[in-house]
C-alpha atoms as a PDB file:
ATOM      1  CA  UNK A   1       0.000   0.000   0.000  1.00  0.00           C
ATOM      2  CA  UNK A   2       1.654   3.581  -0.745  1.00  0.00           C
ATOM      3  CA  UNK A   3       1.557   6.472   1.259  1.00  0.00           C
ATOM      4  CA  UNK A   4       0.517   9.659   0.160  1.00  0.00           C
ATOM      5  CA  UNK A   5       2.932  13.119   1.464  1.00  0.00           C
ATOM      6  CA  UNK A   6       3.341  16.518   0.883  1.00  0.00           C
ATOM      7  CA  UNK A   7       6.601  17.496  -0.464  1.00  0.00           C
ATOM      8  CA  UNK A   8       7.289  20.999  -0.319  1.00  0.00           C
ATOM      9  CA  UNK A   9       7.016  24.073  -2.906  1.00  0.00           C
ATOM     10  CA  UNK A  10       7.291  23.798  -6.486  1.00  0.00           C
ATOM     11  CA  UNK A  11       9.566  27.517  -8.166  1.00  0.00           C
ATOM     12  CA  UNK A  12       7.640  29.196  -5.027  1.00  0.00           C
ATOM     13  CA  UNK A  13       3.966  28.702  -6.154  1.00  0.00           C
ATOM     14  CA  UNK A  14       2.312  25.543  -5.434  1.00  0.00           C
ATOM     15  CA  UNK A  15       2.962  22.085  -3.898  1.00  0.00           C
ATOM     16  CA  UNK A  16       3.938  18.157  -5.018  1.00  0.00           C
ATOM     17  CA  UNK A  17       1.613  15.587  -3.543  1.00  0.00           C
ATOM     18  CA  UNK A  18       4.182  12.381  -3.756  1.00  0.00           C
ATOM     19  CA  UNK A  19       3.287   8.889  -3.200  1.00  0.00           C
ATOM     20  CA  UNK A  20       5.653   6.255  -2.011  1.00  0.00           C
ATOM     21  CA  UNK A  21       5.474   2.526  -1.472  1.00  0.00           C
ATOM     22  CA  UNK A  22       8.257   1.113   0.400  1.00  0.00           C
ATOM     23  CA  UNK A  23      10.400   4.086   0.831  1.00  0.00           C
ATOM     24  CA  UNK A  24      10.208   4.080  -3.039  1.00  0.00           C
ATOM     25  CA  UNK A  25       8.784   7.184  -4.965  1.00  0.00           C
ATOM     26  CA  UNK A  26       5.913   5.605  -6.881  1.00  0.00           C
ATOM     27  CA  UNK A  27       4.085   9.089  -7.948  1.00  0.00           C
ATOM     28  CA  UNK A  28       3.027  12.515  -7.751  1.00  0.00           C
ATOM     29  CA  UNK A  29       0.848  15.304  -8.515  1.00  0.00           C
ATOM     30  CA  UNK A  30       1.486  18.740  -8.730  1.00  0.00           C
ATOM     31  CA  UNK A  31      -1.247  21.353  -7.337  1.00  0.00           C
ATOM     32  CA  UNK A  32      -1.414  25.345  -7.187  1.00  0.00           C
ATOM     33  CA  UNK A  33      -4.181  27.086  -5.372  1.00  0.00           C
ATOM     34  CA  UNK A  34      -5.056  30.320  -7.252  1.00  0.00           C
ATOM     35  CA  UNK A  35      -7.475  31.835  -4.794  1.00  0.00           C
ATOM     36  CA  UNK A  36     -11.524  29.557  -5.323  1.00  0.00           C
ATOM     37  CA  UNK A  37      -9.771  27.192  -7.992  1.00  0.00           C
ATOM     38  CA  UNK A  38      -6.675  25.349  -7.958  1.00  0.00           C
ATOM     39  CA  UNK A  39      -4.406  23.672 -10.542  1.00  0.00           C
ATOM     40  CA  UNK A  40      -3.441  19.605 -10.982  1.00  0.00           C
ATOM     41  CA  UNK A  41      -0.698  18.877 -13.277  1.00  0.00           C
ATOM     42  CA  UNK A  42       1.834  16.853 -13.344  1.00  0.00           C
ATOM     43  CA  UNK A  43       0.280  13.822 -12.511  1.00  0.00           C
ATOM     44  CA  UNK A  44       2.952  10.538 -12.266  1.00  0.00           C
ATOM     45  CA  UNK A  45       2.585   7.117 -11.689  1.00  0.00           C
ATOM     46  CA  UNK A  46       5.584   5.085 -12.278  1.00  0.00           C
ATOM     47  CA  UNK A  47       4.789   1.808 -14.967  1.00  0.00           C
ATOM     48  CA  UNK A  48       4.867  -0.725 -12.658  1.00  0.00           C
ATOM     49  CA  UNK A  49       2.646   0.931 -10.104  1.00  0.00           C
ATOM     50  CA  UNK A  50      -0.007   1.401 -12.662  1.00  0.00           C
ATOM     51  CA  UNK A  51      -3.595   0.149 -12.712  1.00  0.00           C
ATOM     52  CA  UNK A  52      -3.757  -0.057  -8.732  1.00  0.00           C
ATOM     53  CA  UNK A  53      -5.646   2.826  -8.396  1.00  0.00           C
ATOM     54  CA  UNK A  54      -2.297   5.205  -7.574  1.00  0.00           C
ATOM     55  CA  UNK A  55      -3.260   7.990 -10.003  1.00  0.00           C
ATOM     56  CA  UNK A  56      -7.077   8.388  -8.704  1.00  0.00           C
ATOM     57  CA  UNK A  57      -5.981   8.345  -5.440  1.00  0.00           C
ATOM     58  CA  UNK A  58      -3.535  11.282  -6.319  1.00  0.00           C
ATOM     59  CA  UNK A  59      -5.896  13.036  -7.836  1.00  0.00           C
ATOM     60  CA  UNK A  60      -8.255  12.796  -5.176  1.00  0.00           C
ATOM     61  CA  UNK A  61      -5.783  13.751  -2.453  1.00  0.00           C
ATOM     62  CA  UNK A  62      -4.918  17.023  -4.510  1.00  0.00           C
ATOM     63  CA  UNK A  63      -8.749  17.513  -5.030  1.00  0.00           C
ATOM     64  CA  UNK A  64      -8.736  17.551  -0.695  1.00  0.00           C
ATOM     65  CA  UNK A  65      -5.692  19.625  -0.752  1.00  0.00           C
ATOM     66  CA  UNK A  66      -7.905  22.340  -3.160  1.00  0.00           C
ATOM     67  CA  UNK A  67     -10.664  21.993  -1.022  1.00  0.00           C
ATOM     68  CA  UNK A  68      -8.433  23.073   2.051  1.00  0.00           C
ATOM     69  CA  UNK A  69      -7.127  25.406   0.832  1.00  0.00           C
ATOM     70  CA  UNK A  70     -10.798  27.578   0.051  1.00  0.00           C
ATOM     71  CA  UNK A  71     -10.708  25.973  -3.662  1.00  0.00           C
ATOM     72  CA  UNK A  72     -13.984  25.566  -5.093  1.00  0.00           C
ATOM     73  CA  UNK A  73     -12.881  24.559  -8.950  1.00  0.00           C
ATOM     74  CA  UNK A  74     -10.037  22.262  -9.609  1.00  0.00           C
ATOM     75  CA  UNK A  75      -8.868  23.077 -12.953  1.00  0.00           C
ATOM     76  CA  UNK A  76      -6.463  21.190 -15.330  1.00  0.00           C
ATOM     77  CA  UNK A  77      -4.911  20.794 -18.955  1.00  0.00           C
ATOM     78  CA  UNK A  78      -4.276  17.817 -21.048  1.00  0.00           C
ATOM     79  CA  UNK A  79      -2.169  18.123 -24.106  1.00  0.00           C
ATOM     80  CA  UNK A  80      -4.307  17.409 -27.502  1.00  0.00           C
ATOM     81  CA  UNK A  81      -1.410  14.532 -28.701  1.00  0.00           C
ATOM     82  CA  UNK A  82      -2.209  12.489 -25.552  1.00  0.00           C
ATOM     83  CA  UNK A  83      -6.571  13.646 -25.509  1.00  0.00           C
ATOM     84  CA  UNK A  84      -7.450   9.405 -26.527  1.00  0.00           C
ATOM     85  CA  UNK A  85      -5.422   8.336 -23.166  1.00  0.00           C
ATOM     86  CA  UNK A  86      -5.851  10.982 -20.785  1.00  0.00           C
ATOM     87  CA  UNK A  87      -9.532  12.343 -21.395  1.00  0.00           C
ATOM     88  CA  UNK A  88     -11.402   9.972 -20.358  1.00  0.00           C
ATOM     89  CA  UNK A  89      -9.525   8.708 -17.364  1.00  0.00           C
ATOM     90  CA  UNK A  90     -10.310  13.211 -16.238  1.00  0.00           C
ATOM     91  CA  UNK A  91     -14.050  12.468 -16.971  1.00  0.00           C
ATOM     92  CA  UNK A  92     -14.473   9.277 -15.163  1.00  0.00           C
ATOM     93  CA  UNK A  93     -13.128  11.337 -12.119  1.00  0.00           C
ATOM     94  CA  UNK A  94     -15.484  13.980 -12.981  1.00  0.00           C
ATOM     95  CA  UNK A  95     -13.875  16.436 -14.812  1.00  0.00           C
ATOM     96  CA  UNK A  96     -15.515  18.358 -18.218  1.00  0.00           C
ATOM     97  CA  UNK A  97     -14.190  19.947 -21.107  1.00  0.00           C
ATOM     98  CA  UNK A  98     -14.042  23.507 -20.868  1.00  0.00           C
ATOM     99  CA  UNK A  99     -11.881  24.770 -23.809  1.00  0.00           C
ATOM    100  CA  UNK A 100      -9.002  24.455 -26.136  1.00  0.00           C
ATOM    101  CA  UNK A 101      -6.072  26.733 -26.052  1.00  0.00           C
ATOM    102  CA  UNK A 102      -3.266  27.169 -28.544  1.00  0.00           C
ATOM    103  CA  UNK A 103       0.359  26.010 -27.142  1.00  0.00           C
ATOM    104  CA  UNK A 104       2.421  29.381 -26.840  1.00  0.00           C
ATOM    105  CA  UNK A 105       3.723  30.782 -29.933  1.00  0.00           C
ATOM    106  CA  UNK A 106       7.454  30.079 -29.549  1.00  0.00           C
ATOM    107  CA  UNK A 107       6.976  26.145 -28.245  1.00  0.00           C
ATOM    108  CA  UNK A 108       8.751  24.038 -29.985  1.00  0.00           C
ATOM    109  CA  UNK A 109       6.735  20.810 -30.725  1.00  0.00           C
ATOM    110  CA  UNK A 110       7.084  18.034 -32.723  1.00  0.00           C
ATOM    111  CA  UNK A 111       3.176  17.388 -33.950  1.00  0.00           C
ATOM    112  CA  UNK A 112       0.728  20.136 -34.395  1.00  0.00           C
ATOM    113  CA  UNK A 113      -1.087  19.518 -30.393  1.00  0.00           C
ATOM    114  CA  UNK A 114      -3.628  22.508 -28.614  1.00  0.00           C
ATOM    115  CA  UNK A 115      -4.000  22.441 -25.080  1.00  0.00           C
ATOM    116  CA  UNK A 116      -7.490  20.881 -23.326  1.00  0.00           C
ATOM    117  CA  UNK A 117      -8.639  22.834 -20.423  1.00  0.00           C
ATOM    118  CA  UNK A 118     -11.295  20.581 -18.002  1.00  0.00           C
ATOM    119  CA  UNK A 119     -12.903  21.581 -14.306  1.00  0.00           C
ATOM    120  CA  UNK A 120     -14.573  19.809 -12.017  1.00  0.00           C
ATOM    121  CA  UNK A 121     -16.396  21.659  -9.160  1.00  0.00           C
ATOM    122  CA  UNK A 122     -15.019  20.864  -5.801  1.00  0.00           C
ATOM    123  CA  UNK A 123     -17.935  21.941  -3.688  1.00  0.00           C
END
């Protein structure tokens, strides 16, 4: 069973959620509060630790962390390239589309990709 833990600041403006089985890091999630909504990204779950449950606990323990800290919206992005994978895993939890953003003008990227913004309420 892993443990879930707070691991400090992330370049001064939010926090890593980290999970660890064993002593082993097994994953993490990175959240910002910004005031009523708050930001996941990041989300990890090393390979082998897959499938278990691990990321939707992660994501669930960051939702808490929002909710805490006075969030009412938790509020994410999903690149376009990876939308198959990742989208549906966000809506299961909840989460809806909100809107697509273009990546920043001087990104480099290999394939054309957009960014997908989804929300869930916390409240």
């Amino acid at each position: 069973m892993s443990t879930i833990w707070e691991c400090g600041l992330y370049m001064s403006s939010g926090t890593f959620l980290v999970a660890e089985d064993s002593g082993a890091l097994v994953g993490c999630v990175y959240i910002e509060t910004r005031g009523n909504r708050s930001y996941l990204g990041l989300l990890s779950v090393q390979p082998e630790s897959q499938g278990a449950g691990l990321g939707r606990r992660l994501v669930a323990a960051a939702e808490n962390f929002g909710r805490e800290s006075g969030s009412q919206i938790m509020d994410l992005r999903i690149i376009s390239a990876r939308q198959e994978q990742l989208s549906p895993f966000y809506q299961r939890l909840g989460y809806c589309l909100i809107r697509t953003e273009p990546f920043p003008a001087n990104s480099v990227i290999k394939i054309p990709s957009h960014f997908i913004l989804l929300s869930k309420s916390l409240i």
